[in-house]
PDB file of N, CA and C in Angstrom:
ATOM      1  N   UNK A   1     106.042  22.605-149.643  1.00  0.00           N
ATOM      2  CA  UNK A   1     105.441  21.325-149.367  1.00  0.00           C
ATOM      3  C   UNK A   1     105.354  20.530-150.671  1.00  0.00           C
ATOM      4  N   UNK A   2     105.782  19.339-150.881  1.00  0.00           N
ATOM      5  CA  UNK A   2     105.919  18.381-151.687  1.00  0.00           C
ATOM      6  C   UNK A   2     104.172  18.191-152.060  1.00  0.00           C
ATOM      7  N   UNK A   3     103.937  17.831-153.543  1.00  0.00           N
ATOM      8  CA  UNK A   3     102.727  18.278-153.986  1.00  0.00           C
ATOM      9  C   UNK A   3     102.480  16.553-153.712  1.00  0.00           C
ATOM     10  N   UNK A   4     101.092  16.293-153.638  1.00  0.00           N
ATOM     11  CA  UNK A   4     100.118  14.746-153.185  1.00  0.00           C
ATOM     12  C   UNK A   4      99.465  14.773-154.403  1.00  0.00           C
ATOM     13  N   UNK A   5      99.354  13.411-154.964  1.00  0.00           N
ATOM     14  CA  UNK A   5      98.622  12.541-156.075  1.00  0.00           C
ATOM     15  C   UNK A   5      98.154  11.606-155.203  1.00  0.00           C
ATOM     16  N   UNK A   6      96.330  11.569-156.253  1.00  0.00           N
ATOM     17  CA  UNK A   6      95.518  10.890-155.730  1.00  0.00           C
ATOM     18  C   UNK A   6      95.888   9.223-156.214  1.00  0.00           C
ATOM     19  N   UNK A   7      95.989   8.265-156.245  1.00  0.00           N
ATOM     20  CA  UNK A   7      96.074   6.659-156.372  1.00  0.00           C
ATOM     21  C   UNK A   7      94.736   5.968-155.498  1.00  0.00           C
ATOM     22  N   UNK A   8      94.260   4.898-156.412  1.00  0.00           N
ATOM     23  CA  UNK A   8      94.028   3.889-156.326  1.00  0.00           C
ATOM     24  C   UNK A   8      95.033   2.545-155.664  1.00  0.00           C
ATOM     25  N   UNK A   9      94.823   2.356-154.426  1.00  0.00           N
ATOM     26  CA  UNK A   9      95.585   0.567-154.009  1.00  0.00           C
ATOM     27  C   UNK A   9      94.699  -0.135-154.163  1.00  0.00           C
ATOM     28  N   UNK A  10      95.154  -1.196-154.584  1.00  0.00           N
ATOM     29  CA  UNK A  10      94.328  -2.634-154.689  1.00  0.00           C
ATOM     30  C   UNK A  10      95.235  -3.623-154.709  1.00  0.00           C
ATOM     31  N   UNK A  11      94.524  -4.631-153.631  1.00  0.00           N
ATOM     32  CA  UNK A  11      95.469  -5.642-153.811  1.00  0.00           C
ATOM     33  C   UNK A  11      95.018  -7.040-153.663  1.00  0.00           C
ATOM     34  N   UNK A  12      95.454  -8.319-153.977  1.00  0.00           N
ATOM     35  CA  UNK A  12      94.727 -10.214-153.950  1.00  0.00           C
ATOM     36  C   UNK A  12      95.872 -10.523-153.500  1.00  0.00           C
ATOM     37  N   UNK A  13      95.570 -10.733-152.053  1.00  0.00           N
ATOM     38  CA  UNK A  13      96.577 -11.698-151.177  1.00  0.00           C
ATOM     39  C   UNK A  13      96.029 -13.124-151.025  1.00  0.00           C
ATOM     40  N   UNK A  14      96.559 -13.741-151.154  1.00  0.00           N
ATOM     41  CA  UNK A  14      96.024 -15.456-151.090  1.00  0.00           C
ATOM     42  C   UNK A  14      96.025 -15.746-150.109  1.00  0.00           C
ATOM     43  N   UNK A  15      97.162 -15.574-149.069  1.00  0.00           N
ATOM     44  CA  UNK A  15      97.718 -16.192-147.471  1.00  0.00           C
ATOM     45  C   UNK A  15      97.098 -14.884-146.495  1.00  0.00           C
ATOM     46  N   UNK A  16      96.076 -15.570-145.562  1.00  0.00           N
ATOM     47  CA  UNK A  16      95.639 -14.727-144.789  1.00  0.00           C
ATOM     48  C   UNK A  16      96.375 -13.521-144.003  1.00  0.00           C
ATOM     49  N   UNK A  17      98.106 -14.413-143.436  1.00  0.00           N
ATOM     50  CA  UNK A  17      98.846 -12.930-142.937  1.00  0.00           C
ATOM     51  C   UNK A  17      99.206 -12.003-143.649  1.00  0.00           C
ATOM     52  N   UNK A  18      99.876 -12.265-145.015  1.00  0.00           N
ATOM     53  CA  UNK A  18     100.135 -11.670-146.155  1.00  0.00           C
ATOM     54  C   UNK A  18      99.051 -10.891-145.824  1.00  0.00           C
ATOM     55  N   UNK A  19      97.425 -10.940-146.462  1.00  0.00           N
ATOM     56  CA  UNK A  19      96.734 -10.241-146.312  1.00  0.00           C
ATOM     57  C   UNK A  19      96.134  -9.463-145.370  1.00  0.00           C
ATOM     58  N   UNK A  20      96.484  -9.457-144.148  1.00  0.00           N
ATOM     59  CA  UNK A  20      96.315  -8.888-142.893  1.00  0.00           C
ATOM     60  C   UNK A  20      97.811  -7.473-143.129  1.00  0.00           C
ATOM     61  N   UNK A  21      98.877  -8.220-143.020  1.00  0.00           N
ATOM     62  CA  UNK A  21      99.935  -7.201-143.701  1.00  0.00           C
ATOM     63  C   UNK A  21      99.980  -6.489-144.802  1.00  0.00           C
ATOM     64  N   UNK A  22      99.221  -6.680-145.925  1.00  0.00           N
ATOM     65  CA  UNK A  22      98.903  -5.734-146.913  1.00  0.00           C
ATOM     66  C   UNK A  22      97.718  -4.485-146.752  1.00  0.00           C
ATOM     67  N   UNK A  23      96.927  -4.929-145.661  1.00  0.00           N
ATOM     68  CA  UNK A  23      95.844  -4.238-145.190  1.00  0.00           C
ATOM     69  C   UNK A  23      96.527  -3.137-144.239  1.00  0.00           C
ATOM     70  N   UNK A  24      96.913  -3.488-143.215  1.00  0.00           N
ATOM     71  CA  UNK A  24      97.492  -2.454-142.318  1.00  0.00           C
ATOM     72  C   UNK A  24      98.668  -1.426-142.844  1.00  0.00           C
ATOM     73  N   UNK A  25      99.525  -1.973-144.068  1.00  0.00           N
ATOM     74  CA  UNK A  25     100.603  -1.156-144.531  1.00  0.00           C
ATOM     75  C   UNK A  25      99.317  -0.007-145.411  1.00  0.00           C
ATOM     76  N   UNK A  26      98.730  -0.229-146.133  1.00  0.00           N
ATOM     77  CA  UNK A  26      97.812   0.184-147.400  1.00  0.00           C
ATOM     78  C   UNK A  26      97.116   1.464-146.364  1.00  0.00           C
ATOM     79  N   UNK A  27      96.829   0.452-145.393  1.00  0.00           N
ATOM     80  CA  UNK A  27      95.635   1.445-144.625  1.00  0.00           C
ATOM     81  C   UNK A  27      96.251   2.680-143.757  1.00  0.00           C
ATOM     82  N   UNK A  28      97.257   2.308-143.664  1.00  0.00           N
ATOM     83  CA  UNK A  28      99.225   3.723-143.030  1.00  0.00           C
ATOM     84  C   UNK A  28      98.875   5.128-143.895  1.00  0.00           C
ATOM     85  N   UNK A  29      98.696   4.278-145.268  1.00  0.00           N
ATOM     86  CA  UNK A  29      98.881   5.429-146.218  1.00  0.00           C
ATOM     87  C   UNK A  29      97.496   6.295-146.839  1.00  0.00           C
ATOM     88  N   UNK A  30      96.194   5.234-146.378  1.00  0.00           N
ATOM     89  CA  UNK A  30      94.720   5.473-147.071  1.00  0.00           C
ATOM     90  C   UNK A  30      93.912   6.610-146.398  1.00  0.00           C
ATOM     91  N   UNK A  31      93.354   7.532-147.063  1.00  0.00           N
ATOM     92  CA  UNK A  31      92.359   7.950-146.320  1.00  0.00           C
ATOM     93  C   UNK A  31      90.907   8.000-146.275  1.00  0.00           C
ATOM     94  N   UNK A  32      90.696   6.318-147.198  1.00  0.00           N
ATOM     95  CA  UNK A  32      89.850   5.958-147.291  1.00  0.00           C
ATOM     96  C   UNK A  32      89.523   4.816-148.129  1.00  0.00           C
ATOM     97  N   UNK A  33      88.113   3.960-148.301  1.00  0.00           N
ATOM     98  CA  UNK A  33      88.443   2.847-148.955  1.00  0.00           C
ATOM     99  C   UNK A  33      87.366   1.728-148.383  1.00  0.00           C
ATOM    100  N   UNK A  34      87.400   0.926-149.291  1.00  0.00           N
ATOM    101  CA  UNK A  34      86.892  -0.546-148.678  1.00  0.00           C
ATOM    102  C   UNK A  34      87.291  -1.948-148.950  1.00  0.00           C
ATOM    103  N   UNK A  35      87.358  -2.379-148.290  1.00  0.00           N
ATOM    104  CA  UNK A  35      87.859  -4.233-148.083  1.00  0.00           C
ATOM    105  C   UNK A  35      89.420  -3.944-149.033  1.00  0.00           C
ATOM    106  N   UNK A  36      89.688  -4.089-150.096  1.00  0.00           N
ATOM    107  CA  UNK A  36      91.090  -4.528-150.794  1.00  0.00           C
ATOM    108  C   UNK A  36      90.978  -3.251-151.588  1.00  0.00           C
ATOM    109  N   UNK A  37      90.724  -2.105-151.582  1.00  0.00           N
ATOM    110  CA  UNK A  37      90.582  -1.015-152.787  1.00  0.00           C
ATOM    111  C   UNK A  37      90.249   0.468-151.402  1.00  0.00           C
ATOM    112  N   UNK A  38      91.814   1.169-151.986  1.00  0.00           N
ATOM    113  CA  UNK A  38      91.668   2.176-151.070  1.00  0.00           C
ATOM    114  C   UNK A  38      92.622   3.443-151.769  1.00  0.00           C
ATOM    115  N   UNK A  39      91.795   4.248-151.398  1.00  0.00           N
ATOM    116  CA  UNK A  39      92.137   6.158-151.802  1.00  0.00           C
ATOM    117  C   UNK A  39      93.478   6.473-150.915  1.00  0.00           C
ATOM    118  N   UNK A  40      94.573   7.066-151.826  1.00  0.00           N
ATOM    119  CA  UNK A  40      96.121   7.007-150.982  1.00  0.00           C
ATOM    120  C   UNK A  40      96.348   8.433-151.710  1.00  0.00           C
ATOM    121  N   UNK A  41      96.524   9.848-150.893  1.00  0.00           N
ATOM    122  CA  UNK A  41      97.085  11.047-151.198  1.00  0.00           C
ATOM    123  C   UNK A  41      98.661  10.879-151.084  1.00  0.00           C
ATOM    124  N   UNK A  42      99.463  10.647-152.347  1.00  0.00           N
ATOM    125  CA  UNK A  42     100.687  10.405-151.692  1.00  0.00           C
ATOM    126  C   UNK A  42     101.700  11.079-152.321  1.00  0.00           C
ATOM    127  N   UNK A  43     102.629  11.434-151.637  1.00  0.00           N
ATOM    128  CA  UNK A  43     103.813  12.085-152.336  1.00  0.00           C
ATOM    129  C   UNK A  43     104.936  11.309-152.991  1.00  0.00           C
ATOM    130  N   UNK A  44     105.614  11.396-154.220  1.00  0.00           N
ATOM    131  CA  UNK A  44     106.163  10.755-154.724  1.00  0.00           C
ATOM    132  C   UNK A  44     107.492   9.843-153.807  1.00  0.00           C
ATOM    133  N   UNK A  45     107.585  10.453-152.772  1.00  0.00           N
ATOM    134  CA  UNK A  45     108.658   9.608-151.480  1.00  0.00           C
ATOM    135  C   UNK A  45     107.563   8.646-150.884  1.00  0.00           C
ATOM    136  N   UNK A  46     106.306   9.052-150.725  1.00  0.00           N
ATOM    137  CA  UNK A  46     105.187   8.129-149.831  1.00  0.00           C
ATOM    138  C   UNK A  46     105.213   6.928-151.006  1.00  0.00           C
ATOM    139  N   UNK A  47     104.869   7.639-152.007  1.00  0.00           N
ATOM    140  CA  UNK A  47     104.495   5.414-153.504  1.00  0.00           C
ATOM    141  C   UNK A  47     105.666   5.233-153.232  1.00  0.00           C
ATOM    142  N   UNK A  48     107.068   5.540-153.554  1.00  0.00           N
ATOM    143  CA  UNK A  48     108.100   4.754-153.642  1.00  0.00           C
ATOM    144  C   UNK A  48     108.247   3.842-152.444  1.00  0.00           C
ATOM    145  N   UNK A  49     107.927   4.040-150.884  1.00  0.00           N
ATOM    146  CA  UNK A  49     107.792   3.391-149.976  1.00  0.00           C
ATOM    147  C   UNK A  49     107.155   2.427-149.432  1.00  0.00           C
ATOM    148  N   UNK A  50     105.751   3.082-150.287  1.00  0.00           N
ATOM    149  CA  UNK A  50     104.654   1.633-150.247  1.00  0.00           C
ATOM    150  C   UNK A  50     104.601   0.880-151.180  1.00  0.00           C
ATOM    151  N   UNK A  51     105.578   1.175-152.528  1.00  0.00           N
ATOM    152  CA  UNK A  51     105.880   0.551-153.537  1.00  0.00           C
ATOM    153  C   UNK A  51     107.111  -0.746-152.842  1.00  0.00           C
ATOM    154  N   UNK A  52     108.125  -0.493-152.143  1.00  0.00           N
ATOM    155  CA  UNK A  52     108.849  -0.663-151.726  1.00  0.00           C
ATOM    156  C   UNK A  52     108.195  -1.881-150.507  1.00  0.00           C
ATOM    157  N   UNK A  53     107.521  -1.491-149.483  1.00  0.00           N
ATOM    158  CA  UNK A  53     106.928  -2.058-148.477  1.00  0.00           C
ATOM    159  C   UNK A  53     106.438  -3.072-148.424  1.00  0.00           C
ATOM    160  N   UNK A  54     105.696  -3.063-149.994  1.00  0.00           N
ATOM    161  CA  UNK A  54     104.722  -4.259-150.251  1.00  0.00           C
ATOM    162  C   UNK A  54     105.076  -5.132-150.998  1.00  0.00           C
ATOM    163  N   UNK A  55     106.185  -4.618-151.596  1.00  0.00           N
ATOM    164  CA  UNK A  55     107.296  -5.815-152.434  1.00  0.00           C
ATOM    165  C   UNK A  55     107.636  -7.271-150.807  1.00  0.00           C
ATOM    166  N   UNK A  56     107.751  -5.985-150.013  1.00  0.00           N
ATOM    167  CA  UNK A  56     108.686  -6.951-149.108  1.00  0.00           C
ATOM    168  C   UNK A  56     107.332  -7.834-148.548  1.00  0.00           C
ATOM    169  N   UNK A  57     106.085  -7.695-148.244  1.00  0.00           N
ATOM    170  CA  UNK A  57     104.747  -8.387-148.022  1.00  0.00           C
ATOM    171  C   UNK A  57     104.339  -9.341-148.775  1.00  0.00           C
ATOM    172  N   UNK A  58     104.553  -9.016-149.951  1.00  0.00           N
ATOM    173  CA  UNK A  58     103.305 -10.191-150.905  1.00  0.00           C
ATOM    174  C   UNK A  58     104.672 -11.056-151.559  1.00  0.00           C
ATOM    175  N   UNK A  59     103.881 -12.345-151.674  1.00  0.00           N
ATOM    176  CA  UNK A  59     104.336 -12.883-152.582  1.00  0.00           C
ATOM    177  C   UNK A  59     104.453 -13.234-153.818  1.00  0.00           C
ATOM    178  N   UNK A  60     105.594 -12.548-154.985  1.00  0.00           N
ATOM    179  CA  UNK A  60     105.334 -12.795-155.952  1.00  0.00           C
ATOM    180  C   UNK A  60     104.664 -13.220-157.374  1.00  0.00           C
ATOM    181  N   UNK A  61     104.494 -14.831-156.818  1.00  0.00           N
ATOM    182  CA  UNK A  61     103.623 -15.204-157.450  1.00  0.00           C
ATOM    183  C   UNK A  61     102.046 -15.756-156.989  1.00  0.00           C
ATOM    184  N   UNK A  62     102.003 -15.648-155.852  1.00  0.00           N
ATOM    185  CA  UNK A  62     100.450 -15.809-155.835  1.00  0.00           C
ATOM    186  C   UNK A  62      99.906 -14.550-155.304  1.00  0.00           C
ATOM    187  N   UNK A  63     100.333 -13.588-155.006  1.00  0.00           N
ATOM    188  CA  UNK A  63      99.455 -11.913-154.548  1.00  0.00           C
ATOM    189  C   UNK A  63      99.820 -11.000-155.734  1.00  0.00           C
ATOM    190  N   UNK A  64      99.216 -10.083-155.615  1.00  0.00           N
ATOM    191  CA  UNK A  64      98.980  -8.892-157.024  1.00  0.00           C
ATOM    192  C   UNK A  64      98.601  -7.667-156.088  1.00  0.00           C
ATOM    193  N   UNK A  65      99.392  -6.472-156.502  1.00  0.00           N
ATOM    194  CA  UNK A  65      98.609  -5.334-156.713  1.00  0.00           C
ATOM    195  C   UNK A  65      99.066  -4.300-157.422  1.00  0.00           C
ATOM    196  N   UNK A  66      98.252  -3.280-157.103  1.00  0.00           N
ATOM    197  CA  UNK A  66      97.803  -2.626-158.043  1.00  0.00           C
ATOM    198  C   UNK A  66      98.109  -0.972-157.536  1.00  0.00           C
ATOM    199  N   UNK A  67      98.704  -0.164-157.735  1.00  0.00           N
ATOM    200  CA  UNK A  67      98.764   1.472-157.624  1.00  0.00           C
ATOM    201  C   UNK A  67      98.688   2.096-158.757  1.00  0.00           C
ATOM    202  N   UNK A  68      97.422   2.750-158.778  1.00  0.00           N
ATOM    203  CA  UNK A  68      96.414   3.642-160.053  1.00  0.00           C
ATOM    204  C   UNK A  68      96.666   4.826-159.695  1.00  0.00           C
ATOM    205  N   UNK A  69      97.774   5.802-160.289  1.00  0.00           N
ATOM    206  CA  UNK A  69      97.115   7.299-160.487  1.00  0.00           C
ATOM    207  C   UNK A  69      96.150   7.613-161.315  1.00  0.00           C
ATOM    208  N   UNK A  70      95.112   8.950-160.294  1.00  0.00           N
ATOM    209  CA  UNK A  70      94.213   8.900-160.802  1.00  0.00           C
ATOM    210  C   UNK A  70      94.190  10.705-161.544  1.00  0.00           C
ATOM    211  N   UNK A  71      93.953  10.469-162.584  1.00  0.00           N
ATOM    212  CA  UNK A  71      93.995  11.886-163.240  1.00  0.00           C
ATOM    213  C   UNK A  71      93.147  12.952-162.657  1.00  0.00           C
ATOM    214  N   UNK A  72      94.481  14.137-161.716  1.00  0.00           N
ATOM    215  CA  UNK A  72      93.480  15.177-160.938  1.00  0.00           C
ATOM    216  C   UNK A  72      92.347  15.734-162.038  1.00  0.00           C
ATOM    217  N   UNK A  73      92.364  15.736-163.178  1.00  0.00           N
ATOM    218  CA  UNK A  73      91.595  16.676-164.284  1.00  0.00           C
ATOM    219  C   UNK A  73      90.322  16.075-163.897  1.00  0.00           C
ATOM    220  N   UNK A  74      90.328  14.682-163.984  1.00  0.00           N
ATOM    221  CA  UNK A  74      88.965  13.855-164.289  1.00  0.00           C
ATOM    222  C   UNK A  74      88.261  14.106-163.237  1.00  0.00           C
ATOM    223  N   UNK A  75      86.561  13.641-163.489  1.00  0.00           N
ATOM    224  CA  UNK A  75      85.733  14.320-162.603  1.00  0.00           C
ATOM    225  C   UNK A  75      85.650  12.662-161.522  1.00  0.00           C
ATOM    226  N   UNK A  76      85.417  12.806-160.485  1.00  0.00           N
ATOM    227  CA  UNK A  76      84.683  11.686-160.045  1.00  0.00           C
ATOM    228  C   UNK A  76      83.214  11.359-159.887  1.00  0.00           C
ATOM    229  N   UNK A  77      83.135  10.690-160.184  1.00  0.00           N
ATOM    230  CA  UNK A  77      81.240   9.927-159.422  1.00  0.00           C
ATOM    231  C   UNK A  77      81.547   8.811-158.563  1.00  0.00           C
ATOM    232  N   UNK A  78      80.612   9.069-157.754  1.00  0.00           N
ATOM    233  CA  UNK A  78      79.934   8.333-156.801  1.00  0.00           C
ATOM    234  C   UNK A  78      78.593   7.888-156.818  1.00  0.00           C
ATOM    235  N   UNK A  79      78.283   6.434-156.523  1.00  0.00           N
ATOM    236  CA  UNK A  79      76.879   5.636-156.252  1.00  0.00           C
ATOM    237  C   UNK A  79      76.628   5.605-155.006  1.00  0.00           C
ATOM    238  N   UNK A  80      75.424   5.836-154.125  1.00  0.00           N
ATOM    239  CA  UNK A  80      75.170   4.532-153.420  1.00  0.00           C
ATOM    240  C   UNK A  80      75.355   5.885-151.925  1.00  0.00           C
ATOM    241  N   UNK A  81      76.134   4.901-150.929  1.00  0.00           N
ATOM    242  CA  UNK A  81      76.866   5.741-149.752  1.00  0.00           C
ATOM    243  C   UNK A  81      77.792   5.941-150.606  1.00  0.00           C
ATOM    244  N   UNK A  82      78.838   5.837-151.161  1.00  0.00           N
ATOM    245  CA  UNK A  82      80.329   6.370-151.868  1.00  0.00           C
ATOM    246  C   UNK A  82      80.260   8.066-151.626  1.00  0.00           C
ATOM    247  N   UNK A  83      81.762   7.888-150.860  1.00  0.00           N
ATOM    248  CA  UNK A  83      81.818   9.399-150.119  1.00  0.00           C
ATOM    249  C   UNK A  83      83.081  10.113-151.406  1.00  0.00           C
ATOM    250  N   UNK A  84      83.146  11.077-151.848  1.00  0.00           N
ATOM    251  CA  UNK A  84      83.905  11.277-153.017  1.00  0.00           C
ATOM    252  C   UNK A  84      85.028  12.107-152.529  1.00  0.00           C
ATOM    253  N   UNK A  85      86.585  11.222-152.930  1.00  0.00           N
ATOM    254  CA  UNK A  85      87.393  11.626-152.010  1.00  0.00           C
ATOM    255  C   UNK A  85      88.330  12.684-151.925  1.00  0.00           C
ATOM    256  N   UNK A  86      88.462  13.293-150.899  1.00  0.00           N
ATOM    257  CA  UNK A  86      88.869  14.925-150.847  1.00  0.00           C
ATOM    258  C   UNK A  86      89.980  15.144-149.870  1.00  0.00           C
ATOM    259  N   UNK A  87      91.234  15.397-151.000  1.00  0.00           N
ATOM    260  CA  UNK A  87      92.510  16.207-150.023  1.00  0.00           C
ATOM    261  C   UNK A  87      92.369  16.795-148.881  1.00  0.00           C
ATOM    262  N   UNK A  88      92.973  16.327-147.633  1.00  0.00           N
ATOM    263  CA  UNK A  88      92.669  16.681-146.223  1.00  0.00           C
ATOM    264  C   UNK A  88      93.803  17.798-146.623  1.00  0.00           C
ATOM    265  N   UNK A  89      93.447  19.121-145.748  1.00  0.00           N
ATOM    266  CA  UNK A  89      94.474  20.326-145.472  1.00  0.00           C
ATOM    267  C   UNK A  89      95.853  19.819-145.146  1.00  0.00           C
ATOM    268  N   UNK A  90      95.767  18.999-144.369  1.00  0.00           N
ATOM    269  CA  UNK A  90      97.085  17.961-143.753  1.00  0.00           C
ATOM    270  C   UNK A  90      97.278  16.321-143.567  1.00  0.00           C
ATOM    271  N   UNK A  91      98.148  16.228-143.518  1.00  0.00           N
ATOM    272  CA  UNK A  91      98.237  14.563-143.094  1.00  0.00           C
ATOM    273  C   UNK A  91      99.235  14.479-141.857  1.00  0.00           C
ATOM    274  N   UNK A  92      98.748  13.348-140.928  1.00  0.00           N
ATOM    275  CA  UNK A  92      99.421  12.980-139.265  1.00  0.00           C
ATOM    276  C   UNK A  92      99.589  11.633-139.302  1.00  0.00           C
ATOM    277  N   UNK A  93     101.000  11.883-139.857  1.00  0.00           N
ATOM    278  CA  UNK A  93     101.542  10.185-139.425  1.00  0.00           C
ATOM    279  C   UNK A  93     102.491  10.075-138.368  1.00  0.00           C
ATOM    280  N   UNK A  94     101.590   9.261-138.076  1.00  0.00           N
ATOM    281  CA  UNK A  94     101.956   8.427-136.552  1.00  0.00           C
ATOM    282  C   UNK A  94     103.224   7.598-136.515  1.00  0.00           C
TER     283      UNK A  94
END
C-alpha cells in the first residue's frame, strides 16, 4: 500500500462557483477541516491530482492556494473543539 502524507489545503476563491468548485474537489480528498482550510491524507498520485484538478478550477490570477505538508515528526495542538487529526485504517472513494 502506497504510504499517505498529512497536508494542509487552503484556498481564496473570489468567484462564488470557482469557490463552490474548490470546496467540493478539496472536500473528495479531506477528512476534515473548516470553511477554506482542510486536513488531506494523500498519496503522492492523490496531490498530483488535486494539484492538477484545481489548476483546472481557480483562476490564476484572482484565486490562491495552498498544499502544506505537514511534518509527520511534529507534534500537533489543538484549541477550543479542534479535533486532532488521525489516519483512518482506510480510505472509500466513491
Amino acid at each position: 500500500m502506497e504510504a499517505r502524507s498529512l497536508y494542509l489545503a487552503a484556498y481564496d476563491v473570489a468567484a462564488p462557483r470557482r469557490l463552490r468548485a474548490a470546496l467540493d474537489l478539496v472536500k473528495a480528498y479531506s477528512t476534515g477541516g473548516q470553511k477554506s482550510v482542510h486536513e488531506c491524507f494523500l498519496t503522492e498520485g492523490e496531490k498530483a491530482g488535486l494539484l492538477y484538478d484545481m489548476a483546472l478550477v481557480l483562476d490564476e490570477d484572482e484565486d490562491g492556494f495552498l498544499l502544506l505538508r505537514l511534518d509527520p515528526r511534529a507534534r500537533t495542538f489543538t484549541l477550543g473543539k479542534a479535533v486532532e487529526p488521525v489516519d483512518a485504517p482506510y480510505f472509500h472513494f466513491a
